[in-house]
Protein backbone atom coordinates (compact mmCIF):
# COMPACT_ATOMS: atom_id res chain seq x y z
CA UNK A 1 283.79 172.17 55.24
CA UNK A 2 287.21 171.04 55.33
CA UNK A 3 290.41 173.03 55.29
CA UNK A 4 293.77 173.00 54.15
CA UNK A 5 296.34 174.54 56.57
CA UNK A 6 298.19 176.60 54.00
CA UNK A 7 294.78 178.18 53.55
CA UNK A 8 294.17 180.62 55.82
CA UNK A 9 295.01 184.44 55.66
CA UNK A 10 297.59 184.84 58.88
CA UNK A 11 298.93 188.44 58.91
CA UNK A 12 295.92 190.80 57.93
CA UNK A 13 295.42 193.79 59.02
CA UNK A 14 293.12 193.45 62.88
CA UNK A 15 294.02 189.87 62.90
CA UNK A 16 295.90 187.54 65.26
CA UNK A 17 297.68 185.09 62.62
CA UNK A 18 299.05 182.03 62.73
CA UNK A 19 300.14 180.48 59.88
CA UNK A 20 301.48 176.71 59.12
CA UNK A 21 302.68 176.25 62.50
CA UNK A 22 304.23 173.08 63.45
CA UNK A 23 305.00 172.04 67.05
CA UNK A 24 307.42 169.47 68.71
CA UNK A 25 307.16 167.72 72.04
CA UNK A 26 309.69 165.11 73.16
CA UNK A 27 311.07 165.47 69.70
CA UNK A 28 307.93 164.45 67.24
CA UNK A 29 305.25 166.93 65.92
CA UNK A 30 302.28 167.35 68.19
CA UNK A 31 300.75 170.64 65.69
CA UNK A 32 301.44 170.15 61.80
CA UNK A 33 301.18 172.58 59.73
CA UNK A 34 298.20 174.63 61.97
CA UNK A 35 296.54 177.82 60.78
CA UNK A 36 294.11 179.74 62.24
CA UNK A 37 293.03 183.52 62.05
CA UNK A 38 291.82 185.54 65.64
CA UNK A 39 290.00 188.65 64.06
CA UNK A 40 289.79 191.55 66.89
CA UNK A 41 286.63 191.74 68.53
CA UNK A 42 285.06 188.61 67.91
CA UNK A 43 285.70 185.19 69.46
CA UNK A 44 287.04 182.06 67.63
CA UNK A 45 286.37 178.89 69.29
CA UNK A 46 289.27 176.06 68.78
CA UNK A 47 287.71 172.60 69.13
CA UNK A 48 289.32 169.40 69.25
CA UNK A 49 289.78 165.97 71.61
CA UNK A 50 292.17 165.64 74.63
CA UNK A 51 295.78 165.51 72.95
CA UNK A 52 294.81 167.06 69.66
CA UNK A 53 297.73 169.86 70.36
CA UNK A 54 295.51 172.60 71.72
CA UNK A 55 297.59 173.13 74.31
CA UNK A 56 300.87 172.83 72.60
CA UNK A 57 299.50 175.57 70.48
CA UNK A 58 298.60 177.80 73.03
CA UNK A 59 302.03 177.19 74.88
CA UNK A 60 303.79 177.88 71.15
CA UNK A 61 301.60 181.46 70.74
CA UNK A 62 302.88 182.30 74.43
CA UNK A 63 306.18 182.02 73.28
CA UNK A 64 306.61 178.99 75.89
CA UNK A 65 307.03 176.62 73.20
CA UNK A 66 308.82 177.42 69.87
CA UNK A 67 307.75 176.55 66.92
CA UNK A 68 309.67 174.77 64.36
CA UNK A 69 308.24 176.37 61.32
CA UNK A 70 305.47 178.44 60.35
CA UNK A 71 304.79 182.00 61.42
CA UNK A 72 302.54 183.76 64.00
CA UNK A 73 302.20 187.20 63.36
CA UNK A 74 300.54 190.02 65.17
CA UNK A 75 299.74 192.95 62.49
CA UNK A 76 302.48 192.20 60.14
CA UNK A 77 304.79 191.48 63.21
CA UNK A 78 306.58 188.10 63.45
CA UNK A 79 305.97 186.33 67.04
CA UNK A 80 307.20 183.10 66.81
CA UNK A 81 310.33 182.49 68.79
CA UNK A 82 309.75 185.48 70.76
CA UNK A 83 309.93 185.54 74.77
CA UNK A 84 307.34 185.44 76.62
CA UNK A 85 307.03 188.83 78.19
CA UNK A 86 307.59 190.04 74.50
CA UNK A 87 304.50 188.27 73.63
CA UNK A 88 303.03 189.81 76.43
CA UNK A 89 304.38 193.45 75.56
CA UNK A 90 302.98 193.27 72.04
CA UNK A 91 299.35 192.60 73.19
CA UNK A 92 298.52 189.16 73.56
CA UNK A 93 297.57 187.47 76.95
CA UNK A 94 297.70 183.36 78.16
CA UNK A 95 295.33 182.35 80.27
CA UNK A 96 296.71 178.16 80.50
CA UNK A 97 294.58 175.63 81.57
CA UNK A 98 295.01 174.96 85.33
CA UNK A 99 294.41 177.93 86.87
CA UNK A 100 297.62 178.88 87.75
CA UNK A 101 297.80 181.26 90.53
CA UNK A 102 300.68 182.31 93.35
CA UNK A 103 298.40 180.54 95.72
CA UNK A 104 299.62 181.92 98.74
CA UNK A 105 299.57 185.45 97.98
CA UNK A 106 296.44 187.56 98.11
CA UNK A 107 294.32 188.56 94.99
CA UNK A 108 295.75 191.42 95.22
CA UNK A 109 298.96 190.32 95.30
CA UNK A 110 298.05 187.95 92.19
CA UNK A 111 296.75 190.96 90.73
CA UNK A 112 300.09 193.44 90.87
CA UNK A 113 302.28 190.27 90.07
CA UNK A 114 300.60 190.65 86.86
CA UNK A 115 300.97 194.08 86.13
CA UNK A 116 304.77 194.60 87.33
CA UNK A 117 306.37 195.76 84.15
CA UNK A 118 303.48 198.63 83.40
CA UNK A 119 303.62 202.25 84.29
CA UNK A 120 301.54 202.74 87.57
CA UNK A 121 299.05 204.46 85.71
CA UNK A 122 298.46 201.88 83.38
CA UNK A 123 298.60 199.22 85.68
CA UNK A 124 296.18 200.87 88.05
CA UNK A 125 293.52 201.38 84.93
CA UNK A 126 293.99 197.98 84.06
CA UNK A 127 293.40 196.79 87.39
CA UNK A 128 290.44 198.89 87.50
CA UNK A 129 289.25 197.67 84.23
CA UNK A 130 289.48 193.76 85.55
CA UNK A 131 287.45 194.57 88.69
CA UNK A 132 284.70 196.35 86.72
CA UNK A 133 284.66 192.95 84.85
CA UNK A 134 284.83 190.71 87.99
CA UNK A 135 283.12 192.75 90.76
CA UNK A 136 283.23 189.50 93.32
CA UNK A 137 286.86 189.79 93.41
CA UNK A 138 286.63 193.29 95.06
CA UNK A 139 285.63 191.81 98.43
CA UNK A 140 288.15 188.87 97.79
CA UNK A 141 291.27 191.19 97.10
CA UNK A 142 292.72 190.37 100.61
CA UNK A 143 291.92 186.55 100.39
CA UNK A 144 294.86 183.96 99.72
CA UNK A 145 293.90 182.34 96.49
CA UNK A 146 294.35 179.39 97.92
CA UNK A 147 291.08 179.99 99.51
CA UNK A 148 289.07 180.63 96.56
CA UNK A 149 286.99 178.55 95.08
CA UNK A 150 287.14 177.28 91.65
CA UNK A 151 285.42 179.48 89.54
CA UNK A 152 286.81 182.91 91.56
CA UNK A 153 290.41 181.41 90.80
CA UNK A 154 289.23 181.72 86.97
CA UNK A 155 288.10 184.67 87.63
CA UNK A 156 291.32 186.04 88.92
CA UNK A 157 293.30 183.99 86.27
CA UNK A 158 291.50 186.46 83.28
CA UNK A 159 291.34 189.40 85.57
CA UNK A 160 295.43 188.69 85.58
CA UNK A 161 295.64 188.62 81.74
CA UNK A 162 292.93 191.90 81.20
CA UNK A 163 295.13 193.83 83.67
CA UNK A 164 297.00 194.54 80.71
CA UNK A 165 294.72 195.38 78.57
CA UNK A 166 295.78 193.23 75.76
CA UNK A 167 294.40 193.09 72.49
CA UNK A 168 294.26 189.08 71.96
CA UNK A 169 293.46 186.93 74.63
CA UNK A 170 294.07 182.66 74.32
CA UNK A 171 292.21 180.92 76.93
CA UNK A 172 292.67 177.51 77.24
CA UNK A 173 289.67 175.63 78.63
CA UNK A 174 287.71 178.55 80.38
CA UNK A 175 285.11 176.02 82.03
CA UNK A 176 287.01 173.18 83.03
CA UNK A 177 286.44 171.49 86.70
CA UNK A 178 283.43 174.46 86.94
CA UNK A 179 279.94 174.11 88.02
CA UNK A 180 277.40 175.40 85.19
CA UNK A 181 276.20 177.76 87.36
CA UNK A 182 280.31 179.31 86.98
CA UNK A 183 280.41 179.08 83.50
CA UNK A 184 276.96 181.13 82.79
CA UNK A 185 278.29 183.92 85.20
CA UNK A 186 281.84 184.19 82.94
CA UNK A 187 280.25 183.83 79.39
CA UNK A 188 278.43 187.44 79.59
CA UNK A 189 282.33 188.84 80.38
CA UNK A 190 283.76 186.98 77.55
CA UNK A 191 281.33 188.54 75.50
CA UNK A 192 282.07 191.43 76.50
CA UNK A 193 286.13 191.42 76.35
CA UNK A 194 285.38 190.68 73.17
CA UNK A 195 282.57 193.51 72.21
CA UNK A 196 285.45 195.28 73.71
CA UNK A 197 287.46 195.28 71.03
CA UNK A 198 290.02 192.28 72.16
CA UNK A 199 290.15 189.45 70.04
CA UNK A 200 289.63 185.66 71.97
CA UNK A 201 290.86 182.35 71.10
CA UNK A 202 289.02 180.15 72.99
CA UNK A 203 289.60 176.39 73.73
CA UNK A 204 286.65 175.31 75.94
CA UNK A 205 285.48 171.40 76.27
CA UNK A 206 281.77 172.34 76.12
CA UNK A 207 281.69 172.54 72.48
CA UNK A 208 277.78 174.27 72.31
CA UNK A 209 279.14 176.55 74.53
CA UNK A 210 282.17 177.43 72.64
CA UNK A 211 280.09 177.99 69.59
CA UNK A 212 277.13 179.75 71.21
CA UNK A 213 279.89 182.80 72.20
CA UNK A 214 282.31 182.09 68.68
CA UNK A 215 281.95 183.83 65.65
CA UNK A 216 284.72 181.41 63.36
CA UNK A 217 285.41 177.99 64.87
CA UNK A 218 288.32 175.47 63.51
CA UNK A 219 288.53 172.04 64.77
CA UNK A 220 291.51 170.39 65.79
CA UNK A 221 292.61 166.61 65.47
CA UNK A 222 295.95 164.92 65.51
CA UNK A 223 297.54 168.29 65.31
CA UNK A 224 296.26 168.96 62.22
CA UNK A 225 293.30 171.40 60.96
CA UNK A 226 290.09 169.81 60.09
CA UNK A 227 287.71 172.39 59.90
CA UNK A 228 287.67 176.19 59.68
CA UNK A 229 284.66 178.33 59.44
CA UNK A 230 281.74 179.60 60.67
CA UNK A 231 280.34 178.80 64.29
CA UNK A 232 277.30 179.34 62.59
CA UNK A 233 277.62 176.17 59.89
CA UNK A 234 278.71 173.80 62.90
CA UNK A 235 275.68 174.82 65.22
CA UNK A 236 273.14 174.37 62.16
CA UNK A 237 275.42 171.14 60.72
CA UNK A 238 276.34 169.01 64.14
CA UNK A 239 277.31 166.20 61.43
CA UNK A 240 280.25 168.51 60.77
CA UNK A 241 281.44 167.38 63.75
CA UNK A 242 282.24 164.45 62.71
CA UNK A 243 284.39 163.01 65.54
CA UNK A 244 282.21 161.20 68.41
CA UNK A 245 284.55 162.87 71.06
CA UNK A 246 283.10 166.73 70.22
CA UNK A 247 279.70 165.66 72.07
CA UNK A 248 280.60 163.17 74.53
CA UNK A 249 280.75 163.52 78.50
CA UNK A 250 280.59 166.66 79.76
CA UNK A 251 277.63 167.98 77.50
CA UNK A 252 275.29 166.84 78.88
CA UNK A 253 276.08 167.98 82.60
CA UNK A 254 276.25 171.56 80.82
CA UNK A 255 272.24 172.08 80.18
CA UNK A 256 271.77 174.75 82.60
CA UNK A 257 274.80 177.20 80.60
CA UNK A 258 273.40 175.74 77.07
CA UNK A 259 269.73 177.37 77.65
CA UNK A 260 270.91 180.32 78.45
CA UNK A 261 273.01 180.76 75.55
CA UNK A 262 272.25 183.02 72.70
CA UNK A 263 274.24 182.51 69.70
CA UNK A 264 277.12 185.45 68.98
CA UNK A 265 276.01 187.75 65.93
CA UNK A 266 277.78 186.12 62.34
CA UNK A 267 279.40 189.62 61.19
């Protein structure tokens, strides 16, 4: 199943839209024309090879990058172009790839840095909230993060964008540089952020992992959309994925996390 990028319904009511989006970097297009629907309370998987413009299009719905046409809108409300921390403030969270963390302060420190601009109360249930999702941080809390390893720094990375309590979450490449082992102890908590009620976007190189938690998947190549549908049709239909890249590498390495996957309900 192929789609057309003027296709999709950005703007409905529950949804995360975004809707013919074209992105520039050092002045040329790196997304064309990208659109792509984040219902709330499922997961959408976003596949696609290194420099597709995954990135660039999580960097443009962060309000990092601006795009230079098309339309991301959050209920009805127009987001591109908007700063950051307005992004933020109307209920959609970044985690970028890297794991970017103040890596001399503390969790806890990490932690407050990310709730600074809520009322205590709200900050203190939403750091409440990210602990009841992450209990191994709780004994880490006074721990540089510098001295973390790998997958508690992704752990503290979403427990930073859940302190809000957002309703949309965009994580680019949850499983990158991380053991199996990691991944299998984070997918359960995606699923349930999700189950939750947040809507995910989720970029993630292990593409049978990405579908085994996504409900809708779209593929991404050359900045442009090739496919948008159900995870569902790609699992049962691996020719969809027609590009050699999509099961290359990694997959294999990722057996112990693909067993222990069960495929997210198809609402």
């Amino acid at each position: 199943m192929t789609a057309d990028a003027s296709g999709a319904g950005a703007g409905a009511g529950g949804h995360l839209g975004i809707s013919g989006v074209t992105v520039a970097r050092g002045g040329r297009p790196v997304v064309r024309n990208f659109s792509i629907d984040i219902p709330a309370g499922e997961v959408t998987a976003l596949l696609g090879p290194n420099g597709a413009g995954k990135s660039s299009l999580v960097l443009a719905i962060g309000g990092v990058l601006k795009p230079t046409s098309g339309s991301i809108r959050l209920d009805g409300t127009e987001l591109a172009g908007k700063r950051p921390e307005k992004i933020r403030a109307a209920g959609i969270a970044i985690v970028p790839e890297g794991r970017r963390l103040l890596r001399q302060l503390t969790v806890e420190d990490n932690l407050r840095v990310a709730t600074y601009t809520l009322p205590r109360a709200e900050a203190e249930a939403g750091r409440k909230r990210a602990l009841e999702l992450f209990p191994e941080l709780q004994k880490r809390l006074t721990a540089p993060a510098s001295a973390l390893s790998g997958g508690e720094q992704q752990m503290v990375v979403l427990a930073q964008a859940l302190v809000s309590e957002p309703r949309y979450i965009v994580i680019d490449e949850l499983s990158l540089g991380l053991a199996p082992v990691v991944v299998n102890r984070l997918i359960p908590t995606i699923r349930r952020v999700a189950e939750s009620g947040i809507g995910v976007l989720l970029i993630e190189q292990f593409v049978t992992v990405a579908l085994g938690l996504a409900n809708g998947a779209s593929i991404i190549e050359a900045g442009r959309l090739q496919y948008s549908g159900s995870a569902r049709e790609l699992r049962e239909k691996p020719d969809l994925l027609h590009s050699a890249y999509l099961l290359r590498g990694s997959e294999a390495d990722a057996s112990e996390v693909l067993e222990s996957i069960e495929p997210a309900a198809e609402r």
